[in-house]
PDB file of N, CA and C in Angstrom:
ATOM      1  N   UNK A   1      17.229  39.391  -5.121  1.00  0.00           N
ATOM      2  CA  UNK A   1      16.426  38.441  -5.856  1.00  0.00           C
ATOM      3  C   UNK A   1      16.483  37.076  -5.175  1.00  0.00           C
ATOM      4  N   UNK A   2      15.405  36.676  -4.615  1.00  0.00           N
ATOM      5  CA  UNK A   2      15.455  35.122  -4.156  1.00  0.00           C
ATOM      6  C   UNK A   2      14.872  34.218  -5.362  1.00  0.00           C
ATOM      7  N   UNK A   3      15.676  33.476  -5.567  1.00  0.00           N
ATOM      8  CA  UNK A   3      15.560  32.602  -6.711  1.00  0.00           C
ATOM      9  C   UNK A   3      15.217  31.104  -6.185  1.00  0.00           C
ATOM     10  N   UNK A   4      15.076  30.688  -5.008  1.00  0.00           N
ATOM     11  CA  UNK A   4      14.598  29.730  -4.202  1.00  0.00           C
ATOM     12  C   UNK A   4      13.399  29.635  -4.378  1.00  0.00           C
ATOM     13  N   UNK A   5      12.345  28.314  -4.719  1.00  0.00           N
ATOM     14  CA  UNK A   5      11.222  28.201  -5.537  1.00  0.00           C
ATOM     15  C   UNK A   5       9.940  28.365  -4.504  1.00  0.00           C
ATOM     16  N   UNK A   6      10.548  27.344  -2.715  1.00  0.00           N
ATOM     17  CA  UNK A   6       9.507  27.666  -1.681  1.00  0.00           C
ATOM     18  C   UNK A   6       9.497  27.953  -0.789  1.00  0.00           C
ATOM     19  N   UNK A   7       8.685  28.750  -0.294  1.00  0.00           N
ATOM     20  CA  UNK A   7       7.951  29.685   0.968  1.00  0.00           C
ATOM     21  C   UNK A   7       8.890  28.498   2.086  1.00  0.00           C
ATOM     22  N   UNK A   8       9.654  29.000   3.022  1.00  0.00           N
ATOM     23  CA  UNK A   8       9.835  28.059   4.243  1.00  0.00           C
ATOM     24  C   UNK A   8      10.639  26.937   3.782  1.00  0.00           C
ATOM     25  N   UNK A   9      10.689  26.484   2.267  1.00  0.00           N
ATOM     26  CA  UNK A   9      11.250  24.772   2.463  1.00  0.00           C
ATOM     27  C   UNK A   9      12.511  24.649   1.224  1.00  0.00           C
ATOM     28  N   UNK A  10      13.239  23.924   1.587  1.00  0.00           N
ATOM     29  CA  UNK A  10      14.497  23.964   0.509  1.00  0.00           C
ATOM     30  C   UNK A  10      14.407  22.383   0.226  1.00  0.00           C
ATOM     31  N   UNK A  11      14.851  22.897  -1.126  1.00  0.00           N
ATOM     32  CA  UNK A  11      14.335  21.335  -2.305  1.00  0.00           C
ATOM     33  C   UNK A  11      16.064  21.159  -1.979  1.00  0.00           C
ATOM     34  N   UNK A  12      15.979  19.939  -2.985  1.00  0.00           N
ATOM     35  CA  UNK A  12      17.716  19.337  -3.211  1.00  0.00           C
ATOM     36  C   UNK A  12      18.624  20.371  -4.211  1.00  0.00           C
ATOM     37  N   UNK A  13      17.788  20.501  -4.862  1.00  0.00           N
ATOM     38  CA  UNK A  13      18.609  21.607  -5.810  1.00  0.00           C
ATOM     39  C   UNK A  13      18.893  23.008  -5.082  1.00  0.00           C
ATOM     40  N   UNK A  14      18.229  23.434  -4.345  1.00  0.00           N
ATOM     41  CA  UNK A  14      18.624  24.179  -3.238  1.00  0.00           C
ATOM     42  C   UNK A  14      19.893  23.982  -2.611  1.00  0.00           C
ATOM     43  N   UNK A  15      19.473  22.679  -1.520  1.00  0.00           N
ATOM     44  CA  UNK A  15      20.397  22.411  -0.812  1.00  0.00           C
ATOM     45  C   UNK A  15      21.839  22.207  -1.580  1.00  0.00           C
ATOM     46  N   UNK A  16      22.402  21.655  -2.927  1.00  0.00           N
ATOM     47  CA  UNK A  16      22.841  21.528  -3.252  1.00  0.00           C
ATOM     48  C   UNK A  16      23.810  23.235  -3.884  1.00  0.00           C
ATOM     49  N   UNK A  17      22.600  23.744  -3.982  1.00  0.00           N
ATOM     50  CA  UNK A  17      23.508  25.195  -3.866  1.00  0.00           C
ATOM     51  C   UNK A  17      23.928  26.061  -2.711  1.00  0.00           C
ATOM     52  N   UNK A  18      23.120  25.505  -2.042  1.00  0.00           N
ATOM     53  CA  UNK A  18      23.996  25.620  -0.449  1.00  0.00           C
ATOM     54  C   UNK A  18      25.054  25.329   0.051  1.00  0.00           C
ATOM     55  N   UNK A  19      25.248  23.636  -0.558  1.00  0.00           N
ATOM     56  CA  UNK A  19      26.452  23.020   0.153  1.00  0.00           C
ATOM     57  C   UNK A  19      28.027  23.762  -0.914  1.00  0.00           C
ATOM     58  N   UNK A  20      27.364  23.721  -1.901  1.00  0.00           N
ATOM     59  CA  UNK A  20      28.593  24.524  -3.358  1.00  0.00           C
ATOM     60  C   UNK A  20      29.114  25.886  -2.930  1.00  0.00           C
ATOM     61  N   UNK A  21      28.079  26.660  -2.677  1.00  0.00           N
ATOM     62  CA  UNK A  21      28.444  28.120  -1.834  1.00  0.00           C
ATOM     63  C   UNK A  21      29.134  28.073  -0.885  1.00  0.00           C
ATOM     64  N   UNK A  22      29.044  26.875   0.261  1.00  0.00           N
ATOM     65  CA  UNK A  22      29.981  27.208   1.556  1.00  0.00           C
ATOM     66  C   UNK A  22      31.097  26.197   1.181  1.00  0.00           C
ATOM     67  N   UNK A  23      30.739  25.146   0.720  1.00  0.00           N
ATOM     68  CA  UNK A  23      31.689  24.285   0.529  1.00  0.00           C
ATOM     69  C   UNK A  23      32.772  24.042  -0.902  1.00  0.00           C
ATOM     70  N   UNK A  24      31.897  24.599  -2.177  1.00  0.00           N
ATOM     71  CA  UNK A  24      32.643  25.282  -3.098  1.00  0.00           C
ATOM     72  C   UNK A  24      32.712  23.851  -4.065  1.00  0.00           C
ATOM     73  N   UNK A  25      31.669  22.513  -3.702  1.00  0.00           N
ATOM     74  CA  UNK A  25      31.485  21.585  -4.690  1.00  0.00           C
ATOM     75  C   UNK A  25      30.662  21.089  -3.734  1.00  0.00           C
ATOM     76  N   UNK A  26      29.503  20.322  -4.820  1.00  0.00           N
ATOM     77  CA  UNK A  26      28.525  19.345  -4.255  1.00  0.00           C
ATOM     78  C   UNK A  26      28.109  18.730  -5.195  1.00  0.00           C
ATOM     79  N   UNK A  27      28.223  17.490  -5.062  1.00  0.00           N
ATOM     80  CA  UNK A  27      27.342  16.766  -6.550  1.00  0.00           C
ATOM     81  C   UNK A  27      25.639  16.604  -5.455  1.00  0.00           C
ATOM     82  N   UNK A  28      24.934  16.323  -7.065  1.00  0.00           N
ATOM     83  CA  UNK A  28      23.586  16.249  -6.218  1.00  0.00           C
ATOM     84  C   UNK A  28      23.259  15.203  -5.674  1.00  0.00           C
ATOM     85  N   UNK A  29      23.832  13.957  -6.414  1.00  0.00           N
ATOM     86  CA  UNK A  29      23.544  13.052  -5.806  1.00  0.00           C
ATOM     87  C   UNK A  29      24.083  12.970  -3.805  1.00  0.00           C
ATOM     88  N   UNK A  30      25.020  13.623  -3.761  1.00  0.00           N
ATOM     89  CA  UNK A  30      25.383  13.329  -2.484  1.00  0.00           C
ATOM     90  C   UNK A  30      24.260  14.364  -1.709  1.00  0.00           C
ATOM     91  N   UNK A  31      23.575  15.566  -2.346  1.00  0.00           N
ATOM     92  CA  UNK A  31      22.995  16.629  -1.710  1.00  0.00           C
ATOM     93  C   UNK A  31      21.648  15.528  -1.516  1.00  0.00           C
ATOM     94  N   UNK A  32      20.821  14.611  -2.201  1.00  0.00           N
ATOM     95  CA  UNK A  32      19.960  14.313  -2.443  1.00  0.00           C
ATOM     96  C   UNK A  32      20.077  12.785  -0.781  1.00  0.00           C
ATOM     97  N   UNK A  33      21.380  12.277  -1.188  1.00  0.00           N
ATOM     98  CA  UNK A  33      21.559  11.175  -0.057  1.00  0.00           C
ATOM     99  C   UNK A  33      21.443  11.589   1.382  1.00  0.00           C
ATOM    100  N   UNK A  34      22.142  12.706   1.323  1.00  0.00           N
ATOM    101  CA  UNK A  34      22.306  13.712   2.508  1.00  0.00           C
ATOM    102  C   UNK A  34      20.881  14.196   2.759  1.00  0.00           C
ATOM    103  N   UNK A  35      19.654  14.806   2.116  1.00  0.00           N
ATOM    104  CA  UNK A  35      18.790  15.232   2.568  1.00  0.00           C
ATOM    105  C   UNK A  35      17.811  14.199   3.141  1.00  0.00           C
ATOM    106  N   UNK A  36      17.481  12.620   2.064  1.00  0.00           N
ATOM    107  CA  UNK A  36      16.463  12.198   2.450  1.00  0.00           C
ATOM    108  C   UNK A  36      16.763  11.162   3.189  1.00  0.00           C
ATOM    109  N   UNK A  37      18.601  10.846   3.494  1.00  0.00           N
ATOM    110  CA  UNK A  37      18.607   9.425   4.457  1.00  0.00           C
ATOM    111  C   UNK A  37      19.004   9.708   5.818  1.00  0.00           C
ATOM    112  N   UNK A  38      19.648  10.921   5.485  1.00  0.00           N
ATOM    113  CA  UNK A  38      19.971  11.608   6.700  1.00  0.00           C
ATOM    114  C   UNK A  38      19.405  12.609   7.806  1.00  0.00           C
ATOM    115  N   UNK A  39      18.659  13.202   6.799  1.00  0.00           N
ATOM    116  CA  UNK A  39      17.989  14.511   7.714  1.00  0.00           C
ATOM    117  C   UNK A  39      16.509  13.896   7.561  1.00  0.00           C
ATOM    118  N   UNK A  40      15.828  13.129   6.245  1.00  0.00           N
ATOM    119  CA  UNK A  40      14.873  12.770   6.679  1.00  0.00           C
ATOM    120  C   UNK A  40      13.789  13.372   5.846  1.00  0.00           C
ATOM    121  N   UNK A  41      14.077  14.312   4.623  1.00  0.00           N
ATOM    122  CA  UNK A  41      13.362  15.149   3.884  1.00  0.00           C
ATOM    123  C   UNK A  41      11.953  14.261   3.183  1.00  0.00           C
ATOM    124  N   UNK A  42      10.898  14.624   3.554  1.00  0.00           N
ATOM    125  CA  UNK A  42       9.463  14.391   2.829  1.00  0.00           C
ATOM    126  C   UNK A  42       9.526  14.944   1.401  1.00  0.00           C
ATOM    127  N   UNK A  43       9.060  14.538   0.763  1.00  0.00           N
ATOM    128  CA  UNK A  43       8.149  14.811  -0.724  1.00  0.00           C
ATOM    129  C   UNK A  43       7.165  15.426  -0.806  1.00  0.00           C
ATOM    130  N   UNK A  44       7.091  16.556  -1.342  1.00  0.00           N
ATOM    131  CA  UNK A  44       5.629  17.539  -1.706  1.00  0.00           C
ATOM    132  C   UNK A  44       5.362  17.498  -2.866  1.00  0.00           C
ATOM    133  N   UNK A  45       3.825  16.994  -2.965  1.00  0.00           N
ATOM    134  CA  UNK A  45       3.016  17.125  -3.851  1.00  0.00           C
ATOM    135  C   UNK A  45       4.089  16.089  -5.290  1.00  0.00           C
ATOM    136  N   UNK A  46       4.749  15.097  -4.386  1.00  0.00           N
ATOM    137  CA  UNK A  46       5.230  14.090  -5.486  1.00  0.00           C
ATOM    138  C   UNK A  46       6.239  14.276  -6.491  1.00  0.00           C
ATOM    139  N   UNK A  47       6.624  15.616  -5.705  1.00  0.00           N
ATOM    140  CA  UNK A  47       7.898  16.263  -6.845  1.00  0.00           C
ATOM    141  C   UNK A  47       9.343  16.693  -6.417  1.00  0.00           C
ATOM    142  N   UNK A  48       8.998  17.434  -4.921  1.00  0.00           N
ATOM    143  CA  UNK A  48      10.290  17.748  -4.200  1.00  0.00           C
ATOM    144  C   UNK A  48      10.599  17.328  -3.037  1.00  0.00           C
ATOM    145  N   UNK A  49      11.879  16.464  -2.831  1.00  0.00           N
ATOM    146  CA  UNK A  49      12.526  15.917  -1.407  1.00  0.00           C
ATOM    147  C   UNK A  49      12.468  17.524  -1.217  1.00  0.00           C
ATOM    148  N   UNK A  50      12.109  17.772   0.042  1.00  0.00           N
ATOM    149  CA  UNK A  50      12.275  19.174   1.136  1.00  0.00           C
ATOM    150  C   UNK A  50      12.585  19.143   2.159  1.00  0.00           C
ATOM    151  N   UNK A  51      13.061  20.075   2.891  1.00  0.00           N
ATOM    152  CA  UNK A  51      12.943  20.550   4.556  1.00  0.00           C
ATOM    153  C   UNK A  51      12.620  21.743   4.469  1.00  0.00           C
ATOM    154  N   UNK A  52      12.992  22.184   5.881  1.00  0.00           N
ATOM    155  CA  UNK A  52      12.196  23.496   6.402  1.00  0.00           C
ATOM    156  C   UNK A  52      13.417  23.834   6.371  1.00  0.00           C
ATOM    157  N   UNK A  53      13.416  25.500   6.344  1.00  0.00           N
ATOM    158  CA  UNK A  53      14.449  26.010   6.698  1.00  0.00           C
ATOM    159  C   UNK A  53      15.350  25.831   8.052  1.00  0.00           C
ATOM    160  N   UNK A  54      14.435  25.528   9.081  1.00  0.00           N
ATOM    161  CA  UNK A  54      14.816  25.256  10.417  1.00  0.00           C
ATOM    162  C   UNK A  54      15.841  23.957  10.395  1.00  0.00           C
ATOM    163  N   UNK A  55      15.255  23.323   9.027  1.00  0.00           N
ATOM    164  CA  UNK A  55      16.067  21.534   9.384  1.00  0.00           C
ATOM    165  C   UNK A  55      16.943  21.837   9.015  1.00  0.00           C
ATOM    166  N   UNK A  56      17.131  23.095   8.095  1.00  0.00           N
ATOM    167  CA  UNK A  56      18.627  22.742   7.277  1.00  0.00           C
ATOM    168  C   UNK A  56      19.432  23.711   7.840  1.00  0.00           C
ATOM    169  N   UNK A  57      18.958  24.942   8.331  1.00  0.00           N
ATOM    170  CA  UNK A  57      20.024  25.213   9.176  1.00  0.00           C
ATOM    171  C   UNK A  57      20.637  24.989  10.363  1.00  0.00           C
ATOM    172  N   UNK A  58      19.764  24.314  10.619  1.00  0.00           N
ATOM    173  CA  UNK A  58      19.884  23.220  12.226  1.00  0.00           C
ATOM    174  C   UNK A  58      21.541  22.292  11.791  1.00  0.00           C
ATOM    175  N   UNK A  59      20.932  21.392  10.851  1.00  0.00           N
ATOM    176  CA  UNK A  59      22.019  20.763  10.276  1.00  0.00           C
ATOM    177  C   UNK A  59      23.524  21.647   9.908  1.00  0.00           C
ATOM    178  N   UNK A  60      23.485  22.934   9.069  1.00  0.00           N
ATOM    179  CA  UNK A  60      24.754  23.539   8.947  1.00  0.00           C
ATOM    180  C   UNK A  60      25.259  24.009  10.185  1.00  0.00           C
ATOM    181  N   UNK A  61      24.378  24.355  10.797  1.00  0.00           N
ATOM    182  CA  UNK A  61      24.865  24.689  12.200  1.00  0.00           C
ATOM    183  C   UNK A  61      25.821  23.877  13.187  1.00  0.00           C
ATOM    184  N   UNK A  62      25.313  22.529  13.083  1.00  0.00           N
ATOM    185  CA  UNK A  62      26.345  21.412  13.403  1.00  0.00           C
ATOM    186  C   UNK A  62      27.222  21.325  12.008  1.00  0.00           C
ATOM    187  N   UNK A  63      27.229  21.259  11.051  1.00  0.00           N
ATOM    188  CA  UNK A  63      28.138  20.502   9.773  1.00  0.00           C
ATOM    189  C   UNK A  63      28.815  21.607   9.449  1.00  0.00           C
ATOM    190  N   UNK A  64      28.948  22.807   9.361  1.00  0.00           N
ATOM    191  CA  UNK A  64      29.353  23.738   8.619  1.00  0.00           C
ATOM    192  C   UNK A  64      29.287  24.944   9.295  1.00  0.00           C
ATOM    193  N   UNK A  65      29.901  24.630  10.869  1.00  0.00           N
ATOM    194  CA  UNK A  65      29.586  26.039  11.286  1.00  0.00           C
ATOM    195  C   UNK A  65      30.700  26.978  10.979  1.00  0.00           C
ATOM    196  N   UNK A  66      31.749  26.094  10.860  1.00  0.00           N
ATOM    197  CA  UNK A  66      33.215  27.351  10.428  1.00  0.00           C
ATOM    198  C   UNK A  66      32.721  28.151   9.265  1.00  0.00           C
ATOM    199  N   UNK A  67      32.198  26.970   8.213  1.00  0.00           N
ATOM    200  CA  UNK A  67      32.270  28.315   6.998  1.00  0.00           C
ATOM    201  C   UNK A  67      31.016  28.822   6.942  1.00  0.00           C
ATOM    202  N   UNK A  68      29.852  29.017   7.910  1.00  0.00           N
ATOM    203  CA  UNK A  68      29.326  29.711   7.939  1.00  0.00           C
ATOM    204  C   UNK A  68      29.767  30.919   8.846  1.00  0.00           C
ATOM    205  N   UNK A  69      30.551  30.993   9.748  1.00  0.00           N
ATOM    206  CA  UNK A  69      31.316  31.438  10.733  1.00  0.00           C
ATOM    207  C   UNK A  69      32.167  33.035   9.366  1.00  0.00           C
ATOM    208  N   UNK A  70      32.842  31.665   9.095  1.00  0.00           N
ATOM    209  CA  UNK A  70      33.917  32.311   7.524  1.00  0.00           C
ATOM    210  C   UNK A  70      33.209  33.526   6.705  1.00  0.00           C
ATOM    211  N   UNK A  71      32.255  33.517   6.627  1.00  0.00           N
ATOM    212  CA  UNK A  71      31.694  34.254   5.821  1.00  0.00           C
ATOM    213  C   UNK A  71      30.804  35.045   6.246  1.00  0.00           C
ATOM    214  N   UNK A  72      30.742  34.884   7.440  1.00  0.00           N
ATOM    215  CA  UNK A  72      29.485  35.773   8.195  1.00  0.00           C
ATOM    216  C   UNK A  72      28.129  35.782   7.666  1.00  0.00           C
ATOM    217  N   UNK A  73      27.525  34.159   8.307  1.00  0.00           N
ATOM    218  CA  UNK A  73      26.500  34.316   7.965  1.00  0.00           C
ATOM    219  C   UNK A  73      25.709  33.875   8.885  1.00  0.00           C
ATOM    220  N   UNK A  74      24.555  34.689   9.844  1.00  0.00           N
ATOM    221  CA  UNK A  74      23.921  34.419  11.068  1.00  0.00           C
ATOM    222  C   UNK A  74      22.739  33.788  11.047  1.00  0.00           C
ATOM    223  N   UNK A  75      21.765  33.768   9.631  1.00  0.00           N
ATOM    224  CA  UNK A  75      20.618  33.472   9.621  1.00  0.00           C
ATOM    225  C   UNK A  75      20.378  32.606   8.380  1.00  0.00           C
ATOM    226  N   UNK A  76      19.315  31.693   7.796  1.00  0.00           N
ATOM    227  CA  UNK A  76      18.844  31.266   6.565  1.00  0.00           C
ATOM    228  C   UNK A  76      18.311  32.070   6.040  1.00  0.00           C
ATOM    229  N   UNK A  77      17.905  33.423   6.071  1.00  0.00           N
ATOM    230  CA  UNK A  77      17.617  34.443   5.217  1.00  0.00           C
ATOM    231  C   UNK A  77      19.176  35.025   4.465  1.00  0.00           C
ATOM    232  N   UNK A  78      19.784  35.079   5.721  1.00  0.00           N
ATOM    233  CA  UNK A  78      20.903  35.790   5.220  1.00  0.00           C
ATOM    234  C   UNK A  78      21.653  34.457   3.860  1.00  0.00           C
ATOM    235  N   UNK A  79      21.754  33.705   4.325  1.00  0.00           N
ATOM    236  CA  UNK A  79      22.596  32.236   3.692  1.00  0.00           C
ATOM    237  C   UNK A  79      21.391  32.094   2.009  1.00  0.00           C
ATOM    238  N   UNK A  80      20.551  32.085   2.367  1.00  0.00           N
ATOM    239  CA  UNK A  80      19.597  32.074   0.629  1.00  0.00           C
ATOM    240  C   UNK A  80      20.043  33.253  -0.064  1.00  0.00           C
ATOM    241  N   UNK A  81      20.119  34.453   0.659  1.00  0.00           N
ATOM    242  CA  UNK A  81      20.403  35.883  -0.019  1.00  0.00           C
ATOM    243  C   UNK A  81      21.994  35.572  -0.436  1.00  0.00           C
ATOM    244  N   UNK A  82      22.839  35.373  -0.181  1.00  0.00           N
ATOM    245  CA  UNK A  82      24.206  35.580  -0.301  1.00  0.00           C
ATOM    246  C   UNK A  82      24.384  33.892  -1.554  1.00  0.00           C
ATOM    247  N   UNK A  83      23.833  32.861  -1.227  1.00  0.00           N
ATOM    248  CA  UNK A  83      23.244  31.956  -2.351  1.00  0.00           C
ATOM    249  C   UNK A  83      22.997  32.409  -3.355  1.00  0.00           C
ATOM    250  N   UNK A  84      21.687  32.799  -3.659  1.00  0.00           N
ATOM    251  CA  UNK A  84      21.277  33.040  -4.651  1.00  0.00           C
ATOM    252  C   UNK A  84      22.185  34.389  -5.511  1.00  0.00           C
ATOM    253  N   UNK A  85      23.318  35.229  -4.921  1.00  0.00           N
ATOM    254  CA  UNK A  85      23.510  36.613  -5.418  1.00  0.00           C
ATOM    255  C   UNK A  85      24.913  35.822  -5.969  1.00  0.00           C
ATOM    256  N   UNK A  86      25.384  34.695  -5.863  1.00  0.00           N
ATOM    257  CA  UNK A  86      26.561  33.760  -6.361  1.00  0.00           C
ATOM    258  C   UNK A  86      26.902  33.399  -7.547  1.00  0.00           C
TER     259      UNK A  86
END
């Protein structure tokens, strides 16, 4: 079951269950500082800070490669699937 809302792009509430899964706490506010001052995330349709999947695993890839390492996880398909089944 992917419970992730869009095609290609991860909102904050996403990301924020991203960073909780590998990292095991995230407040949103820091998920929200982290997406739009840092990585740079646009607004769609006036409702969701986003990236692409590419940005954000680009980013764990540098930030979080041990515990993605830790857990064996090779792809952002694989990392939403093992997310969302949490």
């Amino acid at each position: 079951m992917n419970s992730f809302e869009l095609a290609d792009k991860i909102t904050v509430n996403e990301f924020q269950r991203i960073l909780m899964f590998l990292d095991g706490y995230c407040d949103y506010q820091v998920a929200l500082k982290t997406m739009r001052d840092e990585l740079g995330a646009t607004k769609e349709k006036n409702r969701y800070w986003i990236l692409s999947h590419a940005e954000v695993w680009h980013y764990l890839e540098l930030n979080r490669t041990d515990k993605l390492r830790h857990r064996k996880i090779e792809s952002m398909g694989q990392l939403i699937e093992d997310t969302g089944n949490m």
